[in-house]
C-alpha atoms as a PDB file:
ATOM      1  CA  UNK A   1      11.666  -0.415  73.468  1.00  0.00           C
ATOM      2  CA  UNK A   2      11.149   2.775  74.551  1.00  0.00           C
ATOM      3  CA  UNK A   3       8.724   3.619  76.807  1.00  0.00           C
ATOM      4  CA  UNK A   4       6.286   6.050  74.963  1.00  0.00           C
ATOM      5  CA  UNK A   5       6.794   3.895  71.585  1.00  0.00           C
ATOM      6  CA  UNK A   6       3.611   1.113  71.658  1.00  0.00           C
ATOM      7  CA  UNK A   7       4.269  -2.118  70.320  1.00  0.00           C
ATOM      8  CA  UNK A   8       2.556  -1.475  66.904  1.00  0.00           C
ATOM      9  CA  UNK A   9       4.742   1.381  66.083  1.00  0.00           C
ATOM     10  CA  UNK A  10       8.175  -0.653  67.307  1.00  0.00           C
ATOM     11  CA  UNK A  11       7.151  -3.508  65.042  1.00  0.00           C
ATOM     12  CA  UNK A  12       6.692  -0.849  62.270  1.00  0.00           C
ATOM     13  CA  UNK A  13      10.021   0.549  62.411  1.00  0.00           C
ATOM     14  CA  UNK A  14      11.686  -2.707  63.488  1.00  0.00           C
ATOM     15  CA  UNK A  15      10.259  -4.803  60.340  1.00  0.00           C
ATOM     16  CA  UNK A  16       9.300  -1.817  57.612  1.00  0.00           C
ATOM     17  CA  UNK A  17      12.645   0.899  58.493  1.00  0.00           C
ATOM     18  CA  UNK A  18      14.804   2.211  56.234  1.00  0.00           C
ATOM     19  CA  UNK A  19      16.629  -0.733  56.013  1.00  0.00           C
ATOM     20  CA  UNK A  20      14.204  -2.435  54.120  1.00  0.00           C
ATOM     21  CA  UNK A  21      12.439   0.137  51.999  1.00  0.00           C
ATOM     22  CA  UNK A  22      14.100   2.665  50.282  1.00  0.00           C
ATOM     23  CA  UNK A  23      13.962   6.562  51.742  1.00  0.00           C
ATOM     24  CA  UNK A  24      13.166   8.490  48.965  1.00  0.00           C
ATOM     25  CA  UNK A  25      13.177  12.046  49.916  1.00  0.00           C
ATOM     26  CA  UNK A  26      10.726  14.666  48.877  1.00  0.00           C
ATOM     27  CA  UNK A  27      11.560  16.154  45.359  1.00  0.00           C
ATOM     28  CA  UNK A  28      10.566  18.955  43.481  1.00  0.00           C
ATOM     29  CA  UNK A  29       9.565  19.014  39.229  1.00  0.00           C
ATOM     30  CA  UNK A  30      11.941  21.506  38.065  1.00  0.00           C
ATOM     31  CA  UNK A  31      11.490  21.551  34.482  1.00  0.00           C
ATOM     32  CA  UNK A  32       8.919  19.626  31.876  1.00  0.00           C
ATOM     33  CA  UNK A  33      10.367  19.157  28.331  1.00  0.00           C
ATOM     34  CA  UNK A  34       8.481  17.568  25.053  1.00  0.00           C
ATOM     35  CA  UNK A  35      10.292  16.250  22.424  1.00  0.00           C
ATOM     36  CA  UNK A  36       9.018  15.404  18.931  1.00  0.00           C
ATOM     37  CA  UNK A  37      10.011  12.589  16.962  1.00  0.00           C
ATOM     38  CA  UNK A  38       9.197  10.704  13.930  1.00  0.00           C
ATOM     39  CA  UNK A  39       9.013   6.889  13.816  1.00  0.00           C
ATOM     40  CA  UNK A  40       8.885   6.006  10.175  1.00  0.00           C
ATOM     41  CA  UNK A  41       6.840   2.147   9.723  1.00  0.00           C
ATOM     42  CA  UNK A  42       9.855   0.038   8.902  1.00  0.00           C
ATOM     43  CA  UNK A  43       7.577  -1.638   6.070  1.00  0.00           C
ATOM     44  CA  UNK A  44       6.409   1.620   4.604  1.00  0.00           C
ATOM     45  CA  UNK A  45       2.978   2.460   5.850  1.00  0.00           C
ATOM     46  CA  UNK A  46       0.054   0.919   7.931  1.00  0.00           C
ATOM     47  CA  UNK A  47      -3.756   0.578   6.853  1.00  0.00           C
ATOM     48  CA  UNK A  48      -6.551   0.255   8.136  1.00  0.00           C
ATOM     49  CA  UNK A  49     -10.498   0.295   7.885  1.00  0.00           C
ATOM     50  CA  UNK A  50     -11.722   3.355   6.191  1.00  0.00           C
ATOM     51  CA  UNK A  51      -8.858   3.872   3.528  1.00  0.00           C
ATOM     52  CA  UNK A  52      -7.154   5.456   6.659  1.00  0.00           C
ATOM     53  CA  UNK A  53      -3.051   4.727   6.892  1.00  0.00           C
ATOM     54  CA  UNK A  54       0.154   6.303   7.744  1.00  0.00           C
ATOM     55  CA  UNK A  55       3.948   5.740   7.420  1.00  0.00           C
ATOM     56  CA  UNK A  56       5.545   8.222   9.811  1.00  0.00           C
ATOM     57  CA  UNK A  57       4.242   7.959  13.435  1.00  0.00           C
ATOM     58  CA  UNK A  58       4.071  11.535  15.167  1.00  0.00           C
ATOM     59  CA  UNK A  59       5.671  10.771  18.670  1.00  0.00           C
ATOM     60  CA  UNK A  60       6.291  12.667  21.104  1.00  0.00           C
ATOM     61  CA  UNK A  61       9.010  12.267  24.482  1.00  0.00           C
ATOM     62  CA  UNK A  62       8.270  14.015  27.803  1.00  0.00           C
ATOM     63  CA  UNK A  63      10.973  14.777  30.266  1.00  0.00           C
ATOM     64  CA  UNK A  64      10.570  15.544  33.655  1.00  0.00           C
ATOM     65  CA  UNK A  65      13.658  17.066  35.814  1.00  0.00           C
ATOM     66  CA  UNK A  66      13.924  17.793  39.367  1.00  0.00           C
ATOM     67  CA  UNK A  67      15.682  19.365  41.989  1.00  0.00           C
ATOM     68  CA  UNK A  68      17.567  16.017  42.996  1.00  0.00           C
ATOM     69  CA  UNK A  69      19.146  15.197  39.737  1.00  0.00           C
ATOM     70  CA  UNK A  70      16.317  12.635  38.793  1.00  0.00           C
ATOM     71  CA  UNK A  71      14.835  12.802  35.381  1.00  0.00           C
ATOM     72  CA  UNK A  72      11.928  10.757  34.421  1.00  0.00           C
ATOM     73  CA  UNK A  73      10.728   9.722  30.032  1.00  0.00           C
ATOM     74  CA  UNK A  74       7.622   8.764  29.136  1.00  0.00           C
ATOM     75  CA  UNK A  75       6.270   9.057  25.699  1.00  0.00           C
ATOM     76  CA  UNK A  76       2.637   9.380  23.535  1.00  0.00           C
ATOM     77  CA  UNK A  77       1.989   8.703  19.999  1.00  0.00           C
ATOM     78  CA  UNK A  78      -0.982   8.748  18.838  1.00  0.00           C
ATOM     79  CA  UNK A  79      -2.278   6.793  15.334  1.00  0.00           C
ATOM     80  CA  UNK A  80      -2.698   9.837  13.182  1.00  0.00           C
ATOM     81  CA  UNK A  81      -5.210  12.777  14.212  1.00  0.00           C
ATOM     82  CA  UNK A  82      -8.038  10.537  12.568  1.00  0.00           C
ATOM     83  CA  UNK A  83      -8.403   7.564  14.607  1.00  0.00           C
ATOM     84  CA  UNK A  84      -8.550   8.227  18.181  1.00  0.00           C
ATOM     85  CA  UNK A  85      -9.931  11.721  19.998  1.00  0.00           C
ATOM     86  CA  UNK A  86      -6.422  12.389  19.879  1.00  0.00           C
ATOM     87  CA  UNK A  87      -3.510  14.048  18.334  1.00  0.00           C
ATOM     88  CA  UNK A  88       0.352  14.726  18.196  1.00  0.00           C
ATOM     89  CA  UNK A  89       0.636  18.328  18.248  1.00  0.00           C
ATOM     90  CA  UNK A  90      -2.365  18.642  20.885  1.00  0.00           C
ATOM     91  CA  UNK A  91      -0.633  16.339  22.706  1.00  0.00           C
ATOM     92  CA  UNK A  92       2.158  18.622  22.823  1.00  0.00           C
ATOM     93  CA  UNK A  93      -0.324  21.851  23.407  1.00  0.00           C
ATOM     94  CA  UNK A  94      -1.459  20.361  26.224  1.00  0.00           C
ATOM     95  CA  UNK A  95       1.765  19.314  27.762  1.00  0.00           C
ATOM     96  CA  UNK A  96       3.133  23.132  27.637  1.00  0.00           C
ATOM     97  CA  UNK A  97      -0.614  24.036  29.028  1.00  0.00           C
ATOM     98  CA  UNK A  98      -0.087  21.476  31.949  1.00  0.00           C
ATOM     99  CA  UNK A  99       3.542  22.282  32.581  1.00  0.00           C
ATOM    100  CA  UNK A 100       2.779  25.353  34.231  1.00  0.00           C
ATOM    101  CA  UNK A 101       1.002  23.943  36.711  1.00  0.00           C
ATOM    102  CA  UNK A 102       3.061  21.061  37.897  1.00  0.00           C
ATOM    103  CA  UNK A 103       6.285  22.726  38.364  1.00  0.00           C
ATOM    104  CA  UNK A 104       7.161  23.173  41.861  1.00  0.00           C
ATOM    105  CA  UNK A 105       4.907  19.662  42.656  1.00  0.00           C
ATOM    106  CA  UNK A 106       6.080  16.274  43.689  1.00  0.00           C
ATOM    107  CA  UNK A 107       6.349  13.748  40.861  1.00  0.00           C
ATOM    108  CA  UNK A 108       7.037  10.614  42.928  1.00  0.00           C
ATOM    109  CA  UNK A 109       3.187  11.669  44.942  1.00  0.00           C
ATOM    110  CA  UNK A 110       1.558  10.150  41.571  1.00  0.00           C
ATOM    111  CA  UNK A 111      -1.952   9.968  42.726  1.00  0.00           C
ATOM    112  CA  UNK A 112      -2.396  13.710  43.799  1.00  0.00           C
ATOM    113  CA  UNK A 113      -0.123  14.671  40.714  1.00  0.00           C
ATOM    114  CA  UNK A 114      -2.929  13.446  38.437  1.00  0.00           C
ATOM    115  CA  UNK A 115      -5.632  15.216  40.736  1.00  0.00           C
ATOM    116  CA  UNK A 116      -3.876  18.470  39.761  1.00  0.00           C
ATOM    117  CA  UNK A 117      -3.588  17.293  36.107  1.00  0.00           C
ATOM    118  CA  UNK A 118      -7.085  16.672  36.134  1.00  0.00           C
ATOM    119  CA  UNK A 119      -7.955  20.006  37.947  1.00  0.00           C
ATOM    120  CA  UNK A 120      -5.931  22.116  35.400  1.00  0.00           C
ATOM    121  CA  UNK A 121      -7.471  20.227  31.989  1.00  0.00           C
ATOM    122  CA  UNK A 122     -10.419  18.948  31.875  1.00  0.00           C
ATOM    123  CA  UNK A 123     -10.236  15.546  29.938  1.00  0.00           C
ATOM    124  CA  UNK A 124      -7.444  14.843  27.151  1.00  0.00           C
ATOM    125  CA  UNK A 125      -6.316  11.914  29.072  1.00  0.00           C
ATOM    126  CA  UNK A 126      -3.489  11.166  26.068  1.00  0.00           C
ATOM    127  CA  UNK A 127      -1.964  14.527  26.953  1.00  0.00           C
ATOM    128  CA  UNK A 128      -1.138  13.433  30.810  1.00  0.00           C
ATOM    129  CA  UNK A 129      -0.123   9.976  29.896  1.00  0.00           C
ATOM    130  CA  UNK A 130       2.982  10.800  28.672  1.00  0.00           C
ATOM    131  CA  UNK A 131       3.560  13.061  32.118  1.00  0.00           C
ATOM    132  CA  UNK A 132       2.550  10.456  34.594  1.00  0.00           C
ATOM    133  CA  UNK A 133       4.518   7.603  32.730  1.00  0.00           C
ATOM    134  CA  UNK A 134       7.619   9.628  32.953  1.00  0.00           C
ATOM    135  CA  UNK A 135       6.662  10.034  36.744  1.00  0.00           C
ATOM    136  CA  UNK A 136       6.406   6.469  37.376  1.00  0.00           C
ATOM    137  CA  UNK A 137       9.470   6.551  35.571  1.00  0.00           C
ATOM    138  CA  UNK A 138      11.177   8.959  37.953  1.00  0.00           C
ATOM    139  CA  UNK A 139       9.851   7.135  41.275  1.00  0.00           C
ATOM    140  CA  UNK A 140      11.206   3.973  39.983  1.00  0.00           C
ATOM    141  CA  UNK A 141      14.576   5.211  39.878  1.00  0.00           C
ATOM    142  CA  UNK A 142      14.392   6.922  43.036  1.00  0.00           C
ATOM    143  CA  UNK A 143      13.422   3.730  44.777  1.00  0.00           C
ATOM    144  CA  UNK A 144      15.621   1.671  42.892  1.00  0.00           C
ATOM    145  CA  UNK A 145      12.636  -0.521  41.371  1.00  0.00           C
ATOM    146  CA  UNK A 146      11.759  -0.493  37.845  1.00  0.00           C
ATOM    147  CA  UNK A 147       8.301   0.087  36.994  1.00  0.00           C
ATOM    148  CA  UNK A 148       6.706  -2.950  36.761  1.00  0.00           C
ATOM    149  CA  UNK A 149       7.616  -4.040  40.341  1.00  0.00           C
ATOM    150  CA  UNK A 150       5.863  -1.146  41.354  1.00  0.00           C
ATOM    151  CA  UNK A 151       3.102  -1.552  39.386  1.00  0.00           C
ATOM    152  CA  UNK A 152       2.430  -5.131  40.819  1.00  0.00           C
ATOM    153  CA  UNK A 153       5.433  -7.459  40.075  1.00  0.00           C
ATOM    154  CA  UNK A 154       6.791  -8.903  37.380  1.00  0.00           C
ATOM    155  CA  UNK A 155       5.178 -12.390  35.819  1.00  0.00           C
ATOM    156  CA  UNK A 156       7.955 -14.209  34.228  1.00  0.00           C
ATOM    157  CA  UNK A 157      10.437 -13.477  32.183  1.00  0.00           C
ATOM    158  CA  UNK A 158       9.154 -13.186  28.375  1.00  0.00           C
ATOM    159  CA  UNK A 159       5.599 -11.796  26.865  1.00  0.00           C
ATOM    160  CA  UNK A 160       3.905 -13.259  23.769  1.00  0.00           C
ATOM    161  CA  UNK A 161       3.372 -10.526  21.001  1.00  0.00           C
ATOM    162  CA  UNK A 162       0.779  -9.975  18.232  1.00  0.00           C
ATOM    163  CA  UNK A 163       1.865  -8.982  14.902  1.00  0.00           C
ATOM    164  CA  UNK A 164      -0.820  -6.715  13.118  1.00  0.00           C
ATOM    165  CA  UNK A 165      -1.230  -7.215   9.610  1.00  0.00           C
ATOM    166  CA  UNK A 166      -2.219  -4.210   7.587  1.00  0.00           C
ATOM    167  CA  UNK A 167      -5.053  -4.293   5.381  1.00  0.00           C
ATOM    168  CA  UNK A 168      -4.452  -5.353   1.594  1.00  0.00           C
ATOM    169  CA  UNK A 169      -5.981  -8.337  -0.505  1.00  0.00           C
ATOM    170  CA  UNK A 170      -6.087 -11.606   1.037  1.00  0.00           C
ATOM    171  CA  UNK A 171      -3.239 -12.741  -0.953  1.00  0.00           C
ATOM    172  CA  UNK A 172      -0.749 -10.273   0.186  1.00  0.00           C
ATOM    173  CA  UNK A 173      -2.435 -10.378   3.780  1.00  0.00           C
ATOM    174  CA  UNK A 174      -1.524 -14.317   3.950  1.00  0.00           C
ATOM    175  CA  UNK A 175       1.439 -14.024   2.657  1.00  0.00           C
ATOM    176  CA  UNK A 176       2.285 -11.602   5.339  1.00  0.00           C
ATOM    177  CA  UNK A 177       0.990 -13.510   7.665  1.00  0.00           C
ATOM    178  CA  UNK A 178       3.077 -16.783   6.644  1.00  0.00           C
ATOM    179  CA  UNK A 179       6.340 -14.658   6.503  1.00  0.00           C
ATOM    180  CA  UNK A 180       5.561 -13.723  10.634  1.00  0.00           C
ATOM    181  CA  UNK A 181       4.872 -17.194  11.117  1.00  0.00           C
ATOM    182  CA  UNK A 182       8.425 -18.346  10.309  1.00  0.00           C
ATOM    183  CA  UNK A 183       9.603 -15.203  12.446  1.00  0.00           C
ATOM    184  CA  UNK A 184       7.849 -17.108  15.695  1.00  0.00           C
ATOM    185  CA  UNK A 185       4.880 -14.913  15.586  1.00  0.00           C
ATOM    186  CA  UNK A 186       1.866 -17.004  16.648  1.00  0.00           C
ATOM    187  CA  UNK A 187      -1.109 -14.741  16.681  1.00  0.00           C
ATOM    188  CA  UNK A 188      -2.135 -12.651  14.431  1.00  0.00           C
ATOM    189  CA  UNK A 189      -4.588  -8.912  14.179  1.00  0.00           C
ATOM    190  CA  UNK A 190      -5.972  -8.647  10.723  1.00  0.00           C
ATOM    191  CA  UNK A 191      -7.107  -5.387   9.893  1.00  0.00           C
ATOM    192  CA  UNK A 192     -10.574  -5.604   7.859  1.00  0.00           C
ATOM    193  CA  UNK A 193     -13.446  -3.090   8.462  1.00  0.00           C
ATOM    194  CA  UNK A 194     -13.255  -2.561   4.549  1.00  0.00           C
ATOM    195  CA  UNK A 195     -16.031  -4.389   1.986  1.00  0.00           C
ATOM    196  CA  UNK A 196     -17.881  -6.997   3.536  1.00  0.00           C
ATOM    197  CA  UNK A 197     -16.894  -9.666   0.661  1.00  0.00           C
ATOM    198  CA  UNK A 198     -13.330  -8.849   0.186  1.00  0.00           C
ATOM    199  CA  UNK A 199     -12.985  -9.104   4.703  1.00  0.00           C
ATOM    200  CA  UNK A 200     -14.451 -12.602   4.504  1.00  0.00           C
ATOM    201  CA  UNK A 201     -12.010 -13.361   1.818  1.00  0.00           C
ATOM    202  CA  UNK A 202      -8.853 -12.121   3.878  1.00  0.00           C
ATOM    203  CA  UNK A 203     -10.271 -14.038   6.874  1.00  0.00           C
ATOM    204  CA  UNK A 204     -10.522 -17.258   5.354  1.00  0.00           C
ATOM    205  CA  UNK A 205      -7.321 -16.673   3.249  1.00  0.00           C
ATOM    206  CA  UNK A 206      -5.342 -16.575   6.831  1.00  0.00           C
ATOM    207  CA  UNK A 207      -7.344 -18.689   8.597  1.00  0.00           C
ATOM    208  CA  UNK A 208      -6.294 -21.754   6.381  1.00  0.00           C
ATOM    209  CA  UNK A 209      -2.703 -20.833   7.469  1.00  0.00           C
ATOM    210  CA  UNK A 210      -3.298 -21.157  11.573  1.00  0.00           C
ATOM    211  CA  UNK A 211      -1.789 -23.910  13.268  1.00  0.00           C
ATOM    212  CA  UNK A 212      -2.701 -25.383  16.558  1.00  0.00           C
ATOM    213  CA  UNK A 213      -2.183 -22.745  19.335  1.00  0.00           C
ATOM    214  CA  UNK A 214      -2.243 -19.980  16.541  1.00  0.00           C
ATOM    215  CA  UNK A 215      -4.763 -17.042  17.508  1.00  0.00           C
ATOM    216  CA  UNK A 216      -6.701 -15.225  14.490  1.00  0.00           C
ATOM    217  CA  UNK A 217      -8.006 -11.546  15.206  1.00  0.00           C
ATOM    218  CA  UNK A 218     -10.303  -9.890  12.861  1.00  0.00           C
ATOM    219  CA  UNK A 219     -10.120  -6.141  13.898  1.00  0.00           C
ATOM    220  CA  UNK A 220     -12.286  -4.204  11.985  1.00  0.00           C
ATOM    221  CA  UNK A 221     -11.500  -0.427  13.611  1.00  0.00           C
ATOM    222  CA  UNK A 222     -15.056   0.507  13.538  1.00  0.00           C
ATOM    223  CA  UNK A 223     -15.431   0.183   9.822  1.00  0.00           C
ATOM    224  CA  UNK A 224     -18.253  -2.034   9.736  1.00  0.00           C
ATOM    225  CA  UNK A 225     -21.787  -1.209   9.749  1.00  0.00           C
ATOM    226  CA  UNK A 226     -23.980  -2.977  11.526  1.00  0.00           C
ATOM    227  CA  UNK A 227     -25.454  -5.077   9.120  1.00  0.00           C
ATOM    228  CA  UNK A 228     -21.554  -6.106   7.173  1.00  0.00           C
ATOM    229  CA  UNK A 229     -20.711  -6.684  10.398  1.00  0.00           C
ATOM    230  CA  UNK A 230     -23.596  -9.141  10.591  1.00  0.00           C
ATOM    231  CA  UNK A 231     -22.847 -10.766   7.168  1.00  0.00           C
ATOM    232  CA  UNK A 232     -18.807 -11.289   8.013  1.00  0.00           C
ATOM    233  CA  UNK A 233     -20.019 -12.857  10.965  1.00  0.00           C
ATOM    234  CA  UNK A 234     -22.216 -15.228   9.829  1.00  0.00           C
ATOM    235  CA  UNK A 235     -19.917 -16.025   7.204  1.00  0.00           C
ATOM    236  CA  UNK A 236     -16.973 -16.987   9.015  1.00  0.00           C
ATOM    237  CA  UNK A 237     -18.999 -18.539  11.550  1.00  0.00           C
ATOM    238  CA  UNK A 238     -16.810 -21.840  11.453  1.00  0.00           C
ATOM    239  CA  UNK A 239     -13.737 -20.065  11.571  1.00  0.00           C
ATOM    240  CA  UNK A 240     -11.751 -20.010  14.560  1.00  0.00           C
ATOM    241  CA  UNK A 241     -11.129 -16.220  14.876  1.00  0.00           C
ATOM    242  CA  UNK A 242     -11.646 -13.381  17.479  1.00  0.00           C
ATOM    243  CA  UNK A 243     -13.881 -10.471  15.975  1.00  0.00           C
ATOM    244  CA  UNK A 244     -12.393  -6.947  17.493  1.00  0.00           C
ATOM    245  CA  UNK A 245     -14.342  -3.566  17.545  1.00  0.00           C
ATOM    246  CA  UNK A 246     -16.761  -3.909  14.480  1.00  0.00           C
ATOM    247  CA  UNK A 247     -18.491  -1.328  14.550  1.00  0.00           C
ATOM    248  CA  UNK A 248     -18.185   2.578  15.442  1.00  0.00           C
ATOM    249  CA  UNK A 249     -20.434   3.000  19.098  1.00  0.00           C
ATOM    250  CA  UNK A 250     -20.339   0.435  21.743  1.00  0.00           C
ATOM    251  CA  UNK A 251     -24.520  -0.213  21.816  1.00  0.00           C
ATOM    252  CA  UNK A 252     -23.812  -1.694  17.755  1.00  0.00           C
ATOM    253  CA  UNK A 253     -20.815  -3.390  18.475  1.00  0.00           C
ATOM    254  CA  UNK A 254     -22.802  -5.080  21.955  1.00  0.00           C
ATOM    255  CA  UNK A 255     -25.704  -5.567  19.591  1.00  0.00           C
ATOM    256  CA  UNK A 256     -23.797  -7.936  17.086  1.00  0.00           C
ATOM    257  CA  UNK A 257     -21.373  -9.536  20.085  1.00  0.00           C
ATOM    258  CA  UNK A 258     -24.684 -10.929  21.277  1.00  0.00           C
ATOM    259  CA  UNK A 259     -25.255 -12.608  17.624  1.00  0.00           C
ATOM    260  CA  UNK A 260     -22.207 -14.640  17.371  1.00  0.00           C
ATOM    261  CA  UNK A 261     -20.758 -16.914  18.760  1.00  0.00           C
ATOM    262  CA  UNK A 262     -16.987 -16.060  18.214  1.00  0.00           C
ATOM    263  CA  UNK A 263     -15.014 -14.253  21.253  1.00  0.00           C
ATOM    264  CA  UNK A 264     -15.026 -10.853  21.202  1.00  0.00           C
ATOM    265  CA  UNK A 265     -13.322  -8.008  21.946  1.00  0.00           C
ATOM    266  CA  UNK A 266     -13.457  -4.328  22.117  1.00  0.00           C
ATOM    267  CA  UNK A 267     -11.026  -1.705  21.677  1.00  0.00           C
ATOM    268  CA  UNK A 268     -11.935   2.141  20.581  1.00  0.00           C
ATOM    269  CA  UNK A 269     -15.513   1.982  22.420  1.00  0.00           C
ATOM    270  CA  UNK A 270     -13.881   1.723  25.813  1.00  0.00           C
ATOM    271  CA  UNK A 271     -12.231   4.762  26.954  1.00  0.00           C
ATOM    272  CA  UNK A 272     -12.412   4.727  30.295  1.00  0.00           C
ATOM    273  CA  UNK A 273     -13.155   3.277  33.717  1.00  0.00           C
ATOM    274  CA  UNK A 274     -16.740   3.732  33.752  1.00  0.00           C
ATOM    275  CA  UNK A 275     -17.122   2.112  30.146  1.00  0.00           C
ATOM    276  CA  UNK A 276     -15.232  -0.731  31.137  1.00  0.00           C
ATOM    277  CA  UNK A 277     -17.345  -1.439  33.850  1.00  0.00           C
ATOM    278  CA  UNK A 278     -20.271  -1.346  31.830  1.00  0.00           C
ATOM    279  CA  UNK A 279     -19.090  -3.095  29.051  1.00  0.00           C
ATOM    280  CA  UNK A 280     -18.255  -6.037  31.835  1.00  0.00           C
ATOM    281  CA  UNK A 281     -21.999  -5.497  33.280  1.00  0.00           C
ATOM    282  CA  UNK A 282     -23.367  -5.994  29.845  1.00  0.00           C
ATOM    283  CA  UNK A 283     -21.324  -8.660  29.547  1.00  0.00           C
ATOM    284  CA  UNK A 284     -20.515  -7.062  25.691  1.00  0.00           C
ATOM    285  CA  UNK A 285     -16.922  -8.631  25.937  1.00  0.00           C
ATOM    286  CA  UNK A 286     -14.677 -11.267  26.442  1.00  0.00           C
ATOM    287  CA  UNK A 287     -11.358  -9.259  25.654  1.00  0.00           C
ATOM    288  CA  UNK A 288     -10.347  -5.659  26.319  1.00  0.00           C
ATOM    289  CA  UNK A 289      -7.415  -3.710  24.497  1.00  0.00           C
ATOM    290  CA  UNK A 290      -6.429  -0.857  27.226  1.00  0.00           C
ATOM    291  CA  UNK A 291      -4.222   1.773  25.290  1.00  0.00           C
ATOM    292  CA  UNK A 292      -2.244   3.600  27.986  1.00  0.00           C
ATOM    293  CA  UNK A 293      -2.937   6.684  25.986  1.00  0.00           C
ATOM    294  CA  UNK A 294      -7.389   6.618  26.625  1.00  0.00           C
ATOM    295  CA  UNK A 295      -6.795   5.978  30.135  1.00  0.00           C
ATOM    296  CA  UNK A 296      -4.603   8.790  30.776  1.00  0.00           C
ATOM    297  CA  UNK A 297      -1.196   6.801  31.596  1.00  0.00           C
ATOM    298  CA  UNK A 298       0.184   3.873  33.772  1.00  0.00           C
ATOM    299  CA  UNK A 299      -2.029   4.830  36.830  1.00  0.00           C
ATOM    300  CA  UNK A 300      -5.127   4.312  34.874  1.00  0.00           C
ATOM    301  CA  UNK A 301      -3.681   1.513  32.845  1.00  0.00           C
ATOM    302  CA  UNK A 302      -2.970  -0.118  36.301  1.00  0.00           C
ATOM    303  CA  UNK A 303      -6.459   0.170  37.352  1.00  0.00           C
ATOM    304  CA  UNK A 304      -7.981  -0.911  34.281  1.00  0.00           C
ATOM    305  CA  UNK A 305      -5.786  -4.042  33.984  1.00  0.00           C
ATOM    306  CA  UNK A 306      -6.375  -4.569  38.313  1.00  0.00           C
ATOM    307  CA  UNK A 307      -9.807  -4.448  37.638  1.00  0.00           C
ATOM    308  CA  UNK A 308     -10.023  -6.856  34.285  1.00  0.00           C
ATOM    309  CA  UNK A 309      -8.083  -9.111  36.461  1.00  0.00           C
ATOM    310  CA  UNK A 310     -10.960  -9.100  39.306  1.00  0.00           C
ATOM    311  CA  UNK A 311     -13.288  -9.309  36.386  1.00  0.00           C
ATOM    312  CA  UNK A 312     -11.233 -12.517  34.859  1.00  0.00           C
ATOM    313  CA  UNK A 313     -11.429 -10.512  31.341  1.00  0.00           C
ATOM    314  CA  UNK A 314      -8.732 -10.873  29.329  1.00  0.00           C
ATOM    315  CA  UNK A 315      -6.357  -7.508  28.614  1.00  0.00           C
ATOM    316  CA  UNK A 316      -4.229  -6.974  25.685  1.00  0.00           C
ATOM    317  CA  UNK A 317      -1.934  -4.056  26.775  1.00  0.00           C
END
């Protein structure tokens, strides 16, 4: 050991050098690219509440070059300009507004990178997701990692999906549903929000298809007023199914949680850290859907899903 080198700092480099993590040397953004591309629905459109549907999604692909050959993808697609505070070609705007300010910066410092994001546009948290995803992206493949080691590990080796079923009668809605059954699907996300009668309908018209370990969802997208909401509610009250986001602000959808007793979840209302918390304070939830997209990429994905975790709330991703 050498003699000005304490004890702490030999263990340091002894146990934590180069040999065991990765160097990755300081690298520059050279050049931010968007890319548009359309993602047609392979079964011809998708509906939901409010007669709102589409059948080409607007994407968009960010890439991220730098000085040391790295290039880093990340990607936002927003549902059509009407459903979120968000939209394709704003997302694209705002990239070529932010681009400007991020060459020249370091894409594998995330944390300060999204400081500067922040400090050049205020809000619009879909328009950096697609930036710091592709910078995760980049700092995984500098270190070697993919992604989801950095972001905490990896638990297991397969994922169970849900298979949203777009809103028509209950007829064609079950038989949907039955043909995703035989395909191994095992929970389902109705889309309702439409007339009260016709939602209790599709929700019973599924519900006599669910099997044991089956999971119903009845997402209503905010369509509901309060007092449908009320009535589909109390009408499917011995149904085993999940209600999801039935109304348009978070105080009605807290106000109806609190009047049934089926688990529920909320979606659109939470956009953000702060709501989150609240929504956990209130104790307005028993599921949260974090979209990438609201909470302005992986890094605030990360934190949402970190804190959920703490919170033991379910996340749907």
């Amino acid at each position: 050991m050498h003699p000005r080198t304490s004890p702490l700092t030999w263990a340091a480099n002894h146990y934590f050098g180069s040999n065991v993590w990765p160097k990755i040397s300081i690298m520059k953004i050279t050049r931010i690219s968007a890319y548009q591309v359309d993602l047609p629905v392979h079964e011809g459109s998708y509906k939901w509440s409010g007669g709102k549907s589409v059948s080409v999604f607007d994407s968009t692909i960010v890439g991220i070059d730098t000085d040391a050959g790295v290039t880093g993808y990340g990607e936002v697609c927003p549902l059509g300009p009407f459903y979120l505070p968000a939209y394709a070609s704003g997302a694209r705007a705002g990239i070529a507004e932010l681009a400007t300010h991020l060459i020249g910066e370091d894409p594998t410092a995330i944390a300060p990178l999204n400081r500067r994001m922040e400090a050049a546009l205020k809000g619009h948290p879909y328009v950096k997701s697609a930036i710091d995803m592709a910078c995760w992206d980049i700092l995984g493949k500098a270190s070697g990692q993919p992604v989801c080691t950095l972001l905490g590990g990896r638990y297991g080796d397969d994922f169970a999906l849900y298979r949203a079923i777009s809103q028509q009668s209950p007829d064609e809605m079950a038989e949907k549903v039955a043909g995703y059954r035989a395909e191994g699907y095992r929970k389902f996300q109705l889309k309702v929000g439409g007339n009260p009668d016709v939602d209790i309908e599709r929700i019973r018209a599924v519900a006599e298809l669910m099997q044991t370990g089956d999971i119903l969802i009845a997402d209503a997208n905010t369509g509901w007023l309060m007092h449908e909401a009320m009535r589909v509610v109390r009408a499917v009250r011995d149904v085993d199914v999940y209600i999801e986001q039935p109304c348009l602000t978070y105080e009605e959808c807290r106000a109806v949680g609190r009047r049934t007793n089926h688990p529920f979840v909320l979606d659109e209302c939470v956009d953000g850290i702060d709501m989150l918390l609240r929504a956990h304070a209130d104790q307005a939830m028993d599921v949260v859907n974090v979209k990438i997209s609201k909470f302005g990429g992986l890094s605030g994905a990360r934190q949402a899903r970190d804190l959920c975790v703490s919170m033991w709330v379910a996340v749907t991703i």
